[in-house]
Protein backbone atom coordinates (compact mmCIF):
# COMPACT_ATOMS: atom_id res chain seq x y z
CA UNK A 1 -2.12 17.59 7.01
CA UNK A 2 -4.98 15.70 5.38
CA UNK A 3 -5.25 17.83 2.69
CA UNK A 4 -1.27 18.16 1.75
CA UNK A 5 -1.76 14.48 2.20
CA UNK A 6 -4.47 14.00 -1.05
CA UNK A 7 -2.34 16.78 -2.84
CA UNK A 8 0.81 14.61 -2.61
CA UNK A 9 -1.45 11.85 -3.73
CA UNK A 10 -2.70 13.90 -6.59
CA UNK A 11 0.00 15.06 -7.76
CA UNK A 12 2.18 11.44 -7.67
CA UNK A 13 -0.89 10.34 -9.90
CA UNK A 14 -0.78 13.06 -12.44
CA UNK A 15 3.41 13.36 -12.44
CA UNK A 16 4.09 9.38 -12.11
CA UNK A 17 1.26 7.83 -13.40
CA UNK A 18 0.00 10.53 -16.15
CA UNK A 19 -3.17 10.27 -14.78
CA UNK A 20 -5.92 12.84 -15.51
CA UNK A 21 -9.83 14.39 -14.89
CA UNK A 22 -11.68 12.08 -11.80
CA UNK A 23 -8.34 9.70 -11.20
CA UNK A 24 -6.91 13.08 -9.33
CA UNK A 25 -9.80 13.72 -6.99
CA UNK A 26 -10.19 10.38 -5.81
CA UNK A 27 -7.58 11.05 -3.05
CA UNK A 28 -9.62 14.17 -1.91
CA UNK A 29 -12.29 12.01 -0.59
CA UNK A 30 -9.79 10.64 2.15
CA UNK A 31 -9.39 14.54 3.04
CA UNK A 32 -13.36 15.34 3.41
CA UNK A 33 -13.43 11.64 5.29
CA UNK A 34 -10.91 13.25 7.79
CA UNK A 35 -12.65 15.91 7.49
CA UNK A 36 -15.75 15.39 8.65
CA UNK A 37 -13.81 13.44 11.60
CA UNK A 38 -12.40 16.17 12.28
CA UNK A 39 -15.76 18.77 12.25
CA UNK A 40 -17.30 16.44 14.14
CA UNK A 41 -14.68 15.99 16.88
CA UNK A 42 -14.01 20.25 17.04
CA UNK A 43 -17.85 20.56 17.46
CA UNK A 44 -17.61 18.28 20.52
CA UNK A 45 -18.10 19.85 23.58
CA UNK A 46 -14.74 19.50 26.23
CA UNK A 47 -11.06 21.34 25.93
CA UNK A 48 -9.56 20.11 22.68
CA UNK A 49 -5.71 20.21 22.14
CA UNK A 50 -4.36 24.09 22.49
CA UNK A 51 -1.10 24.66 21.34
CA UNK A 52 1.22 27.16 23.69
CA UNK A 53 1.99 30.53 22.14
CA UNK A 54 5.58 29.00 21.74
CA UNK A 55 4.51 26.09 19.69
CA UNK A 56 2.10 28.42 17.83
CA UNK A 57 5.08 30.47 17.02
CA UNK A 58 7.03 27.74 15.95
CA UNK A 59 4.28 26.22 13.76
CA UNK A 60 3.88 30.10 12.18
CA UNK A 61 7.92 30.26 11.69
CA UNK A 62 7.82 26.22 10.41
CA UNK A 63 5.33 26.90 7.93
CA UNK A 64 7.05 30.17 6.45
CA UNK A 65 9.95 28.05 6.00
CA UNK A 66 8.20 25.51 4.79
CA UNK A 67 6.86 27.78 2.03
CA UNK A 68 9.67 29.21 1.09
CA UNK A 69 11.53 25.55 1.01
CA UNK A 70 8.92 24.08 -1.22
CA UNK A 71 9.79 27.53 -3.67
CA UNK A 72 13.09 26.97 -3.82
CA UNK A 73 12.91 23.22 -4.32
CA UNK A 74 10.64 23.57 -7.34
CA UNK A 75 12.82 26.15 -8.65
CA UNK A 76 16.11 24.22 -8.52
CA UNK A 77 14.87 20.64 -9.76
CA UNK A 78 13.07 22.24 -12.20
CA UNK A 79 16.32 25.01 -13.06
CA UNK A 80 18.19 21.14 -13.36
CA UNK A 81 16.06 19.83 -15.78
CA UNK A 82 14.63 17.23 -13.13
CA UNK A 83 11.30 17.23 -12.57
CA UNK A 84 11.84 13.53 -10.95
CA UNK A 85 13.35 14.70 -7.86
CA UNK A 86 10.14 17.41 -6.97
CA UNK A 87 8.05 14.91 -5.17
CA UNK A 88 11.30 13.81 -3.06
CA UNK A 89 12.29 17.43 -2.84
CA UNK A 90 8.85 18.27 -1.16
CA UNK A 91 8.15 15.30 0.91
CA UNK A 92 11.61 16.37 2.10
CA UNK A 93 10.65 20.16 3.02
CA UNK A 94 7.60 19.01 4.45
CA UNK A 95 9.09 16.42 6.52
CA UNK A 96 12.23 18.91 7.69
CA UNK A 97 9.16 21.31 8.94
CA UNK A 98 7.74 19.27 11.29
CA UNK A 99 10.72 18.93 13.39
CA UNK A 100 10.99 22.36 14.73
CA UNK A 101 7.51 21.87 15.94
CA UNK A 102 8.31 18.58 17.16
CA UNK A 103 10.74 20.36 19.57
CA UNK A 104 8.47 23.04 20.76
CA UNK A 105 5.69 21.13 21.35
CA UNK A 106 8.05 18.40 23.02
CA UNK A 107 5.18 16.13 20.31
CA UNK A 108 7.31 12.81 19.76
CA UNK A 109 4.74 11.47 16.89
CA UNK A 110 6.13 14.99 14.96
CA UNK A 111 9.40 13.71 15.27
CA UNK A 112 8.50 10.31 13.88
CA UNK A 113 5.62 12.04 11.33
CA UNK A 114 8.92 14.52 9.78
CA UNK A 115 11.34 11.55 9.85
CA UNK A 116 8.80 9.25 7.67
CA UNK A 117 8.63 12.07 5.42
CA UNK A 118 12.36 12.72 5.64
CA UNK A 119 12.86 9.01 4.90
CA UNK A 120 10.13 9.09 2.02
CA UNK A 121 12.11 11.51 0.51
CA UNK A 122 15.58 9.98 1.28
CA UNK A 123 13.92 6.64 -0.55
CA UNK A 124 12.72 8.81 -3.60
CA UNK A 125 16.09 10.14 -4.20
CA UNK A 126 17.87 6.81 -4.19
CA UNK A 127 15.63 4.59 -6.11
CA UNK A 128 15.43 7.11 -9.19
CA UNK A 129 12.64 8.14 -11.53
CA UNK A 130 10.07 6.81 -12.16
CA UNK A 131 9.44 4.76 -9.25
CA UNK A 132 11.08 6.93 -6.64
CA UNK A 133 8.59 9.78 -7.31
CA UNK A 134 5.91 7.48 -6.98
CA UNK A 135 7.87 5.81 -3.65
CA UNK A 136 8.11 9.17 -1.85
CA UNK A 137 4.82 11.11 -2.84
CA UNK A 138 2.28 8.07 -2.02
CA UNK A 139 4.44 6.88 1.15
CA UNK A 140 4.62 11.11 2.27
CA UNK A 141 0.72 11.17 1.93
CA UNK A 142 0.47 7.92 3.44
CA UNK A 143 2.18 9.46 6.73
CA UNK A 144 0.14 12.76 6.05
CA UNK A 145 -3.38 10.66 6.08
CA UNK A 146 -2.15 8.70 8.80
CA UNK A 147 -1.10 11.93 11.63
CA UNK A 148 -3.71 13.58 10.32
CA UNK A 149 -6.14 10.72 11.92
CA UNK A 150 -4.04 10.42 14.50
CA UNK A 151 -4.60 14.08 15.55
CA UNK A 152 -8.37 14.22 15.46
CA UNK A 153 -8.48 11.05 17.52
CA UNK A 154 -5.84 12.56 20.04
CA UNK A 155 -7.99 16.23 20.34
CA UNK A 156 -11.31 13.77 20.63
CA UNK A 157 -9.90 11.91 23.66
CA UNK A 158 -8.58 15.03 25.47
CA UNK A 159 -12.13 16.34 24.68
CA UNK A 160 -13.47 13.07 26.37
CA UNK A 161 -11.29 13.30 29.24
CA UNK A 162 -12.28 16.96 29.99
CA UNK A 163 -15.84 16.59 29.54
CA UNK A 164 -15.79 13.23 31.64
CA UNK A 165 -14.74 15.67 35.01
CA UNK A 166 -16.67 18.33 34.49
């Protein structure tokens, strides 16, 4: 999620902002900081956060579709001649994906993760180019920085609570 998060980032600075060279890295370094949370947190000893073999299938089935999706978005706002909707057209596909998981996993911040994305998106496509680009791809990787910190601090305090009764 942290990564998708700096390449919505990234990609709102280069689209919105014609921004170019360093300027589009800049939001990677929130992804290695999350990163290295994250390393550090799986290298902790203790049972982490497992998902089911039902939510792994629905995470497997979720991301196909978000694949495809993301396709078939870029094709058709490009195939329209509007390249302003693509950032609202993906925060929407990635947003939509996370509620199928969301049910599987019975994971209520997935709900509220896919509907900030879904409502990014809704925002973008209402308040027009060039602002609404720039509305839904920094508030998507907002949400995407944001679960993805949430998620390493959830797996570190399962792996506290496990190694504190062992």
């Amino acid at each position: 999620m942290s990564f998708f998060g700096a390449v919505f980032a990234s990609l709102t600075l280069y689209w919105q902002w014609h921004l170019s060279g360093v300027a589009l890295a800049l939001p990677f370094l929130v992804f290695i900081l999350i990163g290295f949370a994250a390393s550090y947190v799986i290298r902790t000893p203790g049972e982490g956060i497992k998902p089911s073999p039902k939510e792994e299938r629905a995470i497997m089935w979720s991301s196909i579709g978000e694949g495809v999706g993301l396709f078939l978005a870029a094709n058709i706002v490009m195939n329209l001649d509007r390249p302003d909707l693509l950032l609202p057209s993906m925060a929407l596909v990635v947003g939509l994906h996370f509620l199928p998981i969301a049910f599987a996993a019975g994971f209520r911040p997935f709900y509220v993760l896919g509907t900030a994305l879904v409502v990014a998106a809704i925002m973008g496509f209402f308040v027009g180019a060039p602002t609404g680009g720039e509305v839904a791809g920094f508030m998507a990787a907002g949400a995407l920085w944001l679960a993805s910190g949430i998620a390493v601090r959830r797996d570190w305090v399962a792996k506290g609570r496990t190694a504190a009764t062992i």
